[in-house]
N, C-alpha and C. Protein backbone atom coordinates (compact mmCIF):
# COMPACT_ATOMS: atom_id res chain seq x y z
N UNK A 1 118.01 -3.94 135.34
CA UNK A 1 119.11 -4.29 134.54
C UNK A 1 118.75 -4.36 133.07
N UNK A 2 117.84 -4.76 133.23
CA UNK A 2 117.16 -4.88 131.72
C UNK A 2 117.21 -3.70 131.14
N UNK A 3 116.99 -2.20 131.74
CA UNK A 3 117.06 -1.17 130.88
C UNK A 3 118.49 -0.76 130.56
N UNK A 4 119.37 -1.55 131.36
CA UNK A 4 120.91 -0.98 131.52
C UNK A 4 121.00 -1.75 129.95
N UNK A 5 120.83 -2.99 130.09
CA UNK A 5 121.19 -3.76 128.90
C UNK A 5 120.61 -3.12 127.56
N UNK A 6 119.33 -2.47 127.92
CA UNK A 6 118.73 -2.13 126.53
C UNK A 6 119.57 -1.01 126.20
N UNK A 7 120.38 0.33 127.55
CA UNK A 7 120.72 1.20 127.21
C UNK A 7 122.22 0.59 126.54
N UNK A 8 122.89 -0.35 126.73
CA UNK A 8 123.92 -0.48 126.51
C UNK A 8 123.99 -1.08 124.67
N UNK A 9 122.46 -2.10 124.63
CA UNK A 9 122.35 -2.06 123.44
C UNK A 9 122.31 -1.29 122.13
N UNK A 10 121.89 0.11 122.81
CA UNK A 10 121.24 1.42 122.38
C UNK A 10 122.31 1.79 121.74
N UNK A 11 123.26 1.91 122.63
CA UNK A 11 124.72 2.25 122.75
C UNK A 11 125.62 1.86 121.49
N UNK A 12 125.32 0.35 121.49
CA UNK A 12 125.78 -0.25 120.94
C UNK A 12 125.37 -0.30 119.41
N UNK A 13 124.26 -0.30 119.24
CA UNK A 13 123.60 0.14 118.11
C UNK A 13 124.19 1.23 117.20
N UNK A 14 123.91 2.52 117.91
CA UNK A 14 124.63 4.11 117.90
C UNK A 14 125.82 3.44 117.26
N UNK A 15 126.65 3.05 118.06
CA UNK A 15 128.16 2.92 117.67
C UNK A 15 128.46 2.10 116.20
N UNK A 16 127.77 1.35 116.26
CA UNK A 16 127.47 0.75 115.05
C UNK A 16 127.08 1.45 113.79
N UNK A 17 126.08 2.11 114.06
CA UNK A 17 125.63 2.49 113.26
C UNK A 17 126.40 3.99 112.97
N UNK A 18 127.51 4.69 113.67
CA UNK A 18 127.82 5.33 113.29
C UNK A 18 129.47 5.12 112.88
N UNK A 19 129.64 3.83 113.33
CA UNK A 19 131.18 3.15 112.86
C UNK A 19 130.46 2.51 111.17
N UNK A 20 129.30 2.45 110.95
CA UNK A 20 129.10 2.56 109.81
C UNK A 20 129.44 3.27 108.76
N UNK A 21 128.16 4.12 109.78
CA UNK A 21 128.43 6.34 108.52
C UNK A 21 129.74 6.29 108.72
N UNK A 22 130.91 6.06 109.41
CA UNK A 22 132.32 6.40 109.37
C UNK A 22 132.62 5.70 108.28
N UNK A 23 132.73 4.60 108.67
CA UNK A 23 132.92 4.02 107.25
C UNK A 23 132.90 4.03 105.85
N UNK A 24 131.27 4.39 105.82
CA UNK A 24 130.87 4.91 104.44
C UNK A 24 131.49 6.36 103.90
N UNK A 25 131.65 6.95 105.20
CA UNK A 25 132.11 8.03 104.86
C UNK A 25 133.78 8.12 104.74
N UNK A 26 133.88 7.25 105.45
CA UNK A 26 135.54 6.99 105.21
C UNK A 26 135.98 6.57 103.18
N UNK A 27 135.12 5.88 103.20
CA UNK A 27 135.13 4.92 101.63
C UNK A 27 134.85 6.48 100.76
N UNK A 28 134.17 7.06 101.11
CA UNK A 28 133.61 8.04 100.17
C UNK A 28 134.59 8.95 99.73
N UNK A 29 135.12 9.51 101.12
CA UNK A 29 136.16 10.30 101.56
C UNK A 29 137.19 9.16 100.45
N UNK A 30 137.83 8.36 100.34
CA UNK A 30 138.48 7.87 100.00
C UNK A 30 138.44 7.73 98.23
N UNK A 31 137.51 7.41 98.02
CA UNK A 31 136.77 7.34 96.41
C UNK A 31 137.34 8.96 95.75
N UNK A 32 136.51 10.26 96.84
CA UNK A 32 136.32 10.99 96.56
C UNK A 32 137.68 11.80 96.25
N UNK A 33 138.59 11.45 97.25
CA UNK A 33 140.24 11.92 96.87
C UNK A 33 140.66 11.64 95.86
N UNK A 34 140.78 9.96 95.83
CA UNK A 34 141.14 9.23 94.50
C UNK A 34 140.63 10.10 93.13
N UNK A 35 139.09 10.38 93.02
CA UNK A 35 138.86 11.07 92.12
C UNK A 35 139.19 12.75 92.01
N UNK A 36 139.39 13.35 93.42
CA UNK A 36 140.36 14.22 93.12
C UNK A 36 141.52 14.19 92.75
N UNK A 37 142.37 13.15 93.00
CA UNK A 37 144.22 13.21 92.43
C UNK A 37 143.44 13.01 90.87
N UNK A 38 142.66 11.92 90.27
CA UNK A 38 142.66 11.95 89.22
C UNK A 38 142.34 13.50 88.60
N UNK A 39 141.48 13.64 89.02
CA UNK A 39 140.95 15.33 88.46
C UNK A 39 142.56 16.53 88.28
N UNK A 40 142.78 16.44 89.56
CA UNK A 40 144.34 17.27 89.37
C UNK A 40 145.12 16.77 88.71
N UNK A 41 145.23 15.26 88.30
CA UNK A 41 146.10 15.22 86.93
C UNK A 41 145.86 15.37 85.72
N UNK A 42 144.38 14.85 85.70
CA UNK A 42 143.85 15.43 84.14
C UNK A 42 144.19 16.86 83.88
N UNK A 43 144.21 17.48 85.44
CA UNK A 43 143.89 18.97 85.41
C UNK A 43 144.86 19.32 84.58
N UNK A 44 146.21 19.05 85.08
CA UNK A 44 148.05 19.29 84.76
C UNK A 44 147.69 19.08 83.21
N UNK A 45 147.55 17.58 83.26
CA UNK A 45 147.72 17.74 81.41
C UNK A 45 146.99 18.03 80.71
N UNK A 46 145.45 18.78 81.18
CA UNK A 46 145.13 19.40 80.60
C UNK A 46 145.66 21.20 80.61
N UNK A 47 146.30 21.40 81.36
CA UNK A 47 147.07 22.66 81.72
C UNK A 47 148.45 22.40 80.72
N UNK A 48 149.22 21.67 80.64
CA UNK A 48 150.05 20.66 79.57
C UNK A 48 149.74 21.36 78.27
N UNK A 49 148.52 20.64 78.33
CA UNK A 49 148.25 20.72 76.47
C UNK A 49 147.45 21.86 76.36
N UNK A 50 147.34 22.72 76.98
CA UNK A 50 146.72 24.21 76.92
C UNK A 50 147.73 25.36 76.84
N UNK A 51 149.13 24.71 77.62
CA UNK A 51 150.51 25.70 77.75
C UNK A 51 150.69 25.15 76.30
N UNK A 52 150.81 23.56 75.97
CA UNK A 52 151.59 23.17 74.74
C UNK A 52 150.36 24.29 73.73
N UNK A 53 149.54 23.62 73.96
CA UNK A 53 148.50 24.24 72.85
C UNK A 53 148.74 26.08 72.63
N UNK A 54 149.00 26.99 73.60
CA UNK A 54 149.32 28.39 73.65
C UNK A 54 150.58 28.66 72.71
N UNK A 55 151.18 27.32 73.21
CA UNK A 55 152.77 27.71 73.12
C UNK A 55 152.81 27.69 71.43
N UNK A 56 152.39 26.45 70.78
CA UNK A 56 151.33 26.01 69.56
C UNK A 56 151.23 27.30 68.57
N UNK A 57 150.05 28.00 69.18
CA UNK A 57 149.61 29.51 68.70
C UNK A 57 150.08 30.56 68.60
N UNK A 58 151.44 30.44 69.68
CA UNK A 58 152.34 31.57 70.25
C UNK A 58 153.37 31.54 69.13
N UNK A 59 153.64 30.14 68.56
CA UNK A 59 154.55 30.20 67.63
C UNK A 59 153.66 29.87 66.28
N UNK A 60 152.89 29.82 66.07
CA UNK A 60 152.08 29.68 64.77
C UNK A 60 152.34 31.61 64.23
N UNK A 61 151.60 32.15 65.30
CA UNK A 61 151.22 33.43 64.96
C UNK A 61 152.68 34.44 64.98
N UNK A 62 153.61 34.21 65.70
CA UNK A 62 155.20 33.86 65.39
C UNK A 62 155.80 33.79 63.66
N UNK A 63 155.16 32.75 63.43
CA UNK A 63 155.54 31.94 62.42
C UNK A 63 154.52 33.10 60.94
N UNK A 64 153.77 33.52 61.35
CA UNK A 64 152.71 34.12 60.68
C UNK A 64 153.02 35.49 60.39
N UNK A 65 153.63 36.24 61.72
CA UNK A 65 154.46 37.22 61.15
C UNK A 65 155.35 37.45 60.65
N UNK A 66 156.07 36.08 60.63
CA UNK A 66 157.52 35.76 60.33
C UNK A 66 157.26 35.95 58.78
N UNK A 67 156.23 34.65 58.47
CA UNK A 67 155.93 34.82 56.90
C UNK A 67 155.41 36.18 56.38
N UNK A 68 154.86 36.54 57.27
CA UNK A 68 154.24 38.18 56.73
C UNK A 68 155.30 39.19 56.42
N UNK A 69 156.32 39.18 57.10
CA UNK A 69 157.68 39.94 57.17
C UNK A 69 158.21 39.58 55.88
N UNK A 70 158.50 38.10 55.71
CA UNK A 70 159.04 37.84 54.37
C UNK A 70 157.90 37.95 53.26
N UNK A 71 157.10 37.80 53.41
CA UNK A 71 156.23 38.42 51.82
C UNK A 71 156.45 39.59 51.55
N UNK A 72 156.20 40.39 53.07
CA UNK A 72 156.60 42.26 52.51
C UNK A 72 158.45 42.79 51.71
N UNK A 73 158.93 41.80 52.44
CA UNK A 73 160.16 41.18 52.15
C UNK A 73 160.89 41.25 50.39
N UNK A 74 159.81 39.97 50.42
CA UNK A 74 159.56 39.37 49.06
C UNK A 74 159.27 40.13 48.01
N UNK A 75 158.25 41.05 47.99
CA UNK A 75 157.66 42.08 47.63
C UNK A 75 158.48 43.40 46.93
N UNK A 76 159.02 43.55 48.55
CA UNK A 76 159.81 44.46 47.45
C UNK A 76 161.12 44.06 47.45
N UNK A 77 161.69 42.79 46.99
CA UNK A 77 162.50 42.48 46.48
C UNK A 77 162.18 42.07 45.24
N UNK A 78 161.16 42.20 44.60
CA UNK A 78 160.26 41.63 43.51
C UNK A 78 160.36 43.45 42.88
N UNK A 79 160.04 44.62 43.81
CA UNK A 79 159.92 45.51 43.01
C UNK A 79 161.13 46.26 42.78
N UNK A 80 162.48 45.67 43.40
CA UNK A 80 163.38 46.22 43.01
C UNK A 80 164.29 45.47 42.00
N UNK A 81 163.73 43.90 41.83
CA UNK A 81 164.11 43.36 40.45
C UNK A 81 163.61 43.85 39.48
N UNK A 82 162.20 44.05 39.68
CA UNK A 82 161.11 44.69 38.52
C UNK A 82 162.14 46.44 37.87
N UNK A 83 162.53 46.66 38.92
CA UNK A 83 162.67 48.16 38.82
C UNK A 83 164.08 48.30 38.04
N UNK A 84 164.76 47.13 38.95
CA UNK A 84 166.23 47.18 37.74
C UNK A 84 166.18 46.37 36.54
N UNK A 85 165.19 45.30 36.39
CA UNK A 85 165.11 44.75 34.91
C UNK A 85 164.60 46.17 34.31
N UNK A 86 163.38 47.00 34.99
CA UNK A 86 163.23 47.99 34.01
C UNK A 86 164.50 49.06 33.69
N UNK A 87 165.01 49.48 34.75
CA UNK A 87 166.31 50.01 34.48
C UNK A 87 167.10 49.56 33.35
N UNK A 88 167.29 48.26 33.11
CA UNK A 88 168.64 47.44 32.22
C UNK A 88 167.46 47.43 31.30
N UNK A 89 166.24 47.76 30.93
CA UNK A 89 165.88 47.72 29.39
C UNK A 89 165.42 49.34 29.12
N UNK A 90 165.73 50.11 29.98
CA UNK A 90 165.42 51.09 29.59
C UNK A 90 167.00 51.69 28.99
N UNK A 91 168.27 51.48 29.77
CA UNK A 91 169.51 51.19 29.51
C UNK A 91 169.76 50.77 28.34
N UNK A 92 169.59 49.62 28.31
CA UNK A 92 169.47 48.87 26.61
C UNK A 92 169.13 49.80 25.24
N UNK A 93 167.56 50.18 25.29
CA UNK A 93 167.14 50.43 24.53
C UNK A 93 167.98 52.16 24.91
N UNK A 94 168.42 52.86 25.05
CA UNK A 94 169.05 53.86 25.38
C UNK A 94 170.28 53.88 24.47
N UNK A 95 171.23 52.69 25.03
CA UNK A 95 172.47 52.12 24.27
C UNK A 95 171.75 51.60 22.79
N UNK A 96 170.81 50.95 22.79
CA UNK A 96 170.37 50.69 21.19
C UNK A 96 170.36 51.96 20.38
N UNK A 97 169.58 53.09 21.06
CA UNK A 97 169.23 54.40 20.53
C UNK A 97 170.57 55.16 20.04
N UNK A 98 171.32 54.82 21.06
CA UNK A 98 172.24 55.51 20.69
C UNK A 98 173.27 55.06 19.77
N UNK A 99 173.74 53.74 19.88
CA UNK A 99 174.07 52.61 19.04
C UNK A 99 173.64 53.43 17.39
N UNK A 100 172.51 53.47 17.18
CA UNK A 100 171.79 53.45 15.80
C UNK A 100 171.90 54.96 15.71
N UNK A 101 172.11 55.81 16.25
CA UNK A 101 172.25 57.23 16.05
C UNK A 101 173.62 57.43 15.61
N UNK A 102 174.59 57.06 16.71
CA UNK A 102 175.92 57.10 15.99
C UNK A 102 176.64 56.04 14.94
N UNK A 103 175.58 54.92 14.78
CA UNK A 103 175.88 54.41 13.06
C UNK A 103 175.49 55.29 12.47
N UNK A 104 174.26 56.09 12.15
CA UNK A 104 173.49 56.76 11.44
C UNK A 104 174.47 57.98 11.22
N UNK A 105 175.06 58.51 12.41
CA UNK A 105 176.16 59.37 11.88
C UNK A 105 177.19 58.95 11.56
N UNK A 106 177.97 57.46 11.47
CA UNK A 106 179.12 57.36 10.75
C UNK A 106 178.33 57.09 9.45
N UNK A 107 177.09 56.42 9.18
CA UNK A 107 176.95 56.67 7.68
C UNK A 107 176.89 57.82 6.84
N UNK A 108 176.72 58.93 7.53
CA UNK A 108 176.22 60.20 6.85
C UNK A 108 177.93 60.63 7.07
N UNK A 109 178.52 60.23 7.64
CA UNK A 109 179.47 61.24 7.86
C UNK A 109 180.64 60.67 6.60
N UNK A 110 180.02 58.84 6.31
CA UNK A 110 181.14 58.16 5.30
C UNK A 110 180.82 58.82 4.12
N UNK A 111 179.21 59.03 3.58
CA UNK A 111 178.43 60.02 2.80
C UNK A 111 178.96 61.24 2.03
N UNK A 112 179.03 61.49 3.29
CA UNK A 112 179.92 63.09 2.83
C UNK A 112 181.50 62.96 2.45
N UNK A 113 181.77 61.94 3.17
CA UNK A 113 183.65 62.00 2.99
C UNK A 113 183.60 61.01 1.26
N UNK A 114 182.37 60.31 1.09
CA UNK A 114 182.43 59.84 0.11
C UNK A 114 182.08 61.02 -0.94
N UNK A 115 181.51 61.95 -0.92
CA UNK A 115 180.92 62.77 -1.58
C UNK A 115 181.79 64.12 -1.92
N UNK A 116 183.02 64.30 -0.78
CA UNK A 116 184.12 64.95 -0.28
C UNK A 116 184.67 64.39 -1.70
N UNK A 117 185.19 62.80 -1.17
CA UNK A 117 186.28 62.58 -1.91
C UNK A 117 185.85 62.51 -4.07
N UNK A 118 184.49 62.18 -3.98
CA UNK A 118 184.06 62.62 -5.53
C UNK A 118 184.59 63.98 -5.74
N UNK A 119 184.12 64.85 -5.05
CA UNK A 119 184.22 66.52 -5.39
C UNK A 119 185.58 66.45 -5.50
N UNK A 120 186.32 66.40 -4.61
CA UNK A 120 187.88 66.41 -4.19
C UNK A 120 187.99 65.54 -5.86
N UNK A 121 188.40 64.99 -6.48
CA UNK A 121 188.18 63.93 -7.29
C UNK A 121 188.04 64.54 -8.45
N UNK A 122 186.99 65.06 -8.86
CA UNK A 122 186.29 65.57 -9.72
C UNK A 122 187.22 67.06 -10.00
N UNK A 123 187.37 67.85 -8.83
CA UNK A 123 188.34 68.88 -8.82
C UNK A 123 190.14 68.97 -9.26
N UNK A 124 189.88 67.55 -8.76
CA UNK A 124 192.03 67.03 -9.24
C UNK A 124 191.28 67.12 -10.38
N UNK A 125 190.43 66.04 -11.64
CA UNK A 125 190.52 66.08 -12.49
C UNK A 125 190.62 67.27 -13.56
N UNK A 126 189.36 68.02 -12.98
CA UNK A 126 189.51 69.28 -14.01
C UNK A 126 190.74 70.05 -13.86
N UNK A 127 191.47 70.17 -12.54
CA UNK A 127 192.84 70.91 -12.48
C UNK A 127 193.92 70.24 -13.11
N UNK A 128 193.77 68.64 -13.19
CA UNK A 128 195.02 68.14 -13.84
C UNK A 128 194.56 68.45 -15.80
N UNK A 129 193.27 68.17 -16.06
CA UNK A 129 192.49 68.63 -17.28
C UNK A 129 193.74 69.78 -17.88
N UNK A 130 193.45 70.52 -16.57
CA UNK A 130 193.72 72.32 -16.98
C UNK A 130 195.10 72.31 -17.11
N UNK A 131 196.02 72.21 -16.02
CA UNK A 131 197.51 71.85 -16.36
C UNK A 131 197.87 70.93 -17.53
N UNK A 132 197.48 69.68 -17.77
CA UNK A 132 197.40 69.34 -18.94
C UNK A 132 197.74 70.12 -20.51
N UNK A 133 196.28 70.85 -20.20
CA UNK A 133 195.71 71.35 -21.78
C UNK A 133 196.90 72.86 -21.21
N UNK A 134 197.50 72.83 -20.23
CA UNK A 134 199.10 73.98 -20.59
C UNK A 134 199.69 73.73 -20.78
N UNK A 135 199.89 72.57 -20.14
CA UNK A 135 201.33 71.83 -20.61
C UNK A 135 201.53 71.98 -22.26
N UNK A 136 200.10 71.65 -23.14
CA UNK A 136 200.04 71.09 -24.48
C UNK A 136 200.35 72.28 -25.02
N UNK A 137 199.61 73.43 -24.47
CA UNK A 137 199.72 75.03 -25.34
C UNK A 137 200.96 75.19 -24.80
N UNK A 138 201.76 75.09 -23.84
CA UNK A 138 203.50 75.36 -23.84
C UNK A 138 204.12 74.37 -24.47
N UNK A 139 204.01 73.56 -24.85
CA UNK A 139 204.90 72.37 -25.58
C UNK A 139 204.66 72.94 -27.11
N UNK A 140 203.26 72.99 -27.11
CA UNK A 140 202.78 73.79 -28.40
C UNK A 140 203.93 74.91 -29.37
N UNK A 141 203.44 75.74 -28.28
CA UNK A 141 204.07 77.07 -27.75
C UNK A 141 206.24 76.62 -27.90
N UNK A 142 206.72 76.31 -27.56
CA UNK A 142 207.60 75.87 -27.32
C UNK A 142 208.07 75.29 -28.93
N UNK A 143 207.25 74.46 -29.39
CA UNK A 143 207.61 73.63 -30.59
C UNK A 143 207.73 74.97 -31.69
N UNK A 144 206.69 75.75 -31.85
CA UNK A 144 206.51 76.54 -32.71
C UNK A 144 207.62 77.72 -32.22
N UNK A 145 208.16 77.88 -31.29
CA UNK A 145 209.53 78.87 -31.18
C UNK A 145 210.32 78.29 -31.53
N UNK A 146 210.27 76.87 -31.21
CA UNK A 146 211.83 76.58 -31.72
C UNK A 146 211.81 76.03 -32.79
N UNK A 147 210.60 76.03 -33.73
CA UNK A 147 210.47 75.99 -35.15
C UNK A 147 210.90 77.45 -35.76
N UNK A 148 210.56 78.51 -34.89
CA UNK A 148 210.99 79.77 -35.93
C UNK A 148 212.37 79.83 -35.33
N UNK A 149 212.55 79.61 -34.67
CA UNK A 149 214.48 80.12 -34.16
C UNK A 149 215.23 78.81 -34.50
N UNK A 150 214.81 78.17 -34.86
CA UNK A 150 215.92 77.09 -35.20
C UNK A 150 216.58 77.78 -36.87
N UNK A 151 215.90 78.45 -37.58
CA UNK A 151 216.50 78.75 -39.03
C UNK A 151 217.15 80.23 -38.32
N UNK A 152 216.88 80.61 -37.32
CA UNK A 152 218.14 82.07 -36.73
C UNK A 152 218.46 81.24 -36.15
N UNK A 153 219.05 80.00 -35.52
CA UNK A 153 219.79 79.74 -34.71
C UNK A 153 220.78 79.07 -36.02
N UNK A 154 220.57 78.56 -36.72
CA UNK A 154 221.05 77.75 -37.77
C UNK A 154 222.13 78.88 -38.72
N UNK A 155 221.55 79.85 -39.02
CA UNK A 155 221.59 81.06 -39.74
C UNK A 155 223.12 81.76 -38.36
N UNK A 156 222.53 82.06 -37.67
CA UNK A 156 224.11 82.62 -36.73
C UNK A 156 224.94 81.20 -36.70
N UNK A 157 224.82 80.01 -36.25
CA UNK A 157 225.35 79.38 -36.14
C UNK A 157 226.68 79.42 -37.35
N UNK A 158 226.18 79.56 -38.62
CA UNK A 158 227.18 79.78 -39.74
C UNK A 158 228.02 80.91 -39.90
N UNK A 159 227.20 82.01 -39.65
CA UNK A 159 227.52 83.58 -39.33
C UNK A 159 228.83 83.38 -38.43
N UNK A 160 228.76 82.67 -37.10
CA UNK A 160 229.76 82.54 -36.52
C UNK A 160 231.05 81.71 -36.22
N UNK A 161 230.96 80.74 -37.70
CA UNK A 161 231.81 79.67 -38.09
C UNK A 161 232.48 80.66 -39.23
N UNK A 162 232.15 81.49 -39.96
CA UNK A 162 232.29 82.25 -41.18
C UNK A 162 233.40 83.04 -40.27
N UNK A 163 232.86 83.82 -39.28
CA UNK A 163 233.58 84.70 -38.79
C UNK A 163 234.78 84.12 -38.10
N UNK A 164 234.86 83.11 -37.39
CA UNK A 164 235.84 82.14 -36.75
C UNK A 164 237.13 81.90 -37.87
N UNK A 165 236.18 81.71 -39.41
CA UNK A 165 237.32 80.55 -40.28
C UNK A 165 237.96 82.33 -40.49
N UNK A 166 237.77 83.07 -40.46
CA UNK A 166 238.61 84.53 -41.14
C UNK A 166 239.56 84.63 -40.36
């Protein structure tokens, strides 16, 4: 009996000692999950902040072409102000040019009409000069006929009162 008892002790031992290892291994098993759920949640939010973080970059670099678009944008909206300020001073100075060309020809042209109207001017005078100095030689002219015909006009005048009174 004695060996029954030792085998049953044996037994008993075993069981023990492996309702132990269960144990321990149960606890471990248990620890070891726990630290897996933790791990799979760090995992998530680290998956979280890796989508956020992508998403982050996805719109940075988004944002990067966006600005790149508007500088090229910018650019040449810069060279088509550039291009029409140069336009409106090339315009300007065009209209200035021309501005000062056609003063330059109403001065030359007042010039001449001033220079017109001297000549013109100068020409009445010597023609009125000239009619004038006829007028004087026919008045002249004129005085001195009717200085000699006034003594024959005077002279018949009697001639034909003489002949009347008969």
């Amino acid at each position: 009996m004695a060996s029954k008892d030792d085998l049953i002790k044996q037994l008993q031992d075993q069981v023990t000692l492996w309702r132990n290892k269960y144990e321990a291994l149960a606890k471990l098993y248990s620890q070891l999950r726990t630290e897996h759920l933790d791990m799979l949640s760090k995992s998530k939010q680290l998956q979280l902040k890796a989508n956020s973080a992508q998403e982050a970059i996805d719109r940075m670099e988004r944002m990067e072409r966006d600005l790149k678009a508007k500088n090229l944008e910018l650019a040449d909206m810069i060279r088509e102000r550039d291009r029409a300020r140069f336009d409106v001073d090339r315009q300007k100075s065009s209209h200035r040019e021309e501005s000062d060309r056609l003063r330059r020809e109403i001065d030359f042209a007042h010039e001449r009409a001033e220079d017109a109207t001297r000549s013109k001017g100068s020409e009445m005078s010597t023609v009125l000069q000239r009619y004038n100095r006829q007028i004087s030689e026919l008045e002249d002219s004129l005085r001195v006929r009717s200085g000699a015909l006034l003594p024959d006009l005077l002279l018949m005048t009697v001639t034909v009162q003489t002949n009347s009174d008969r």
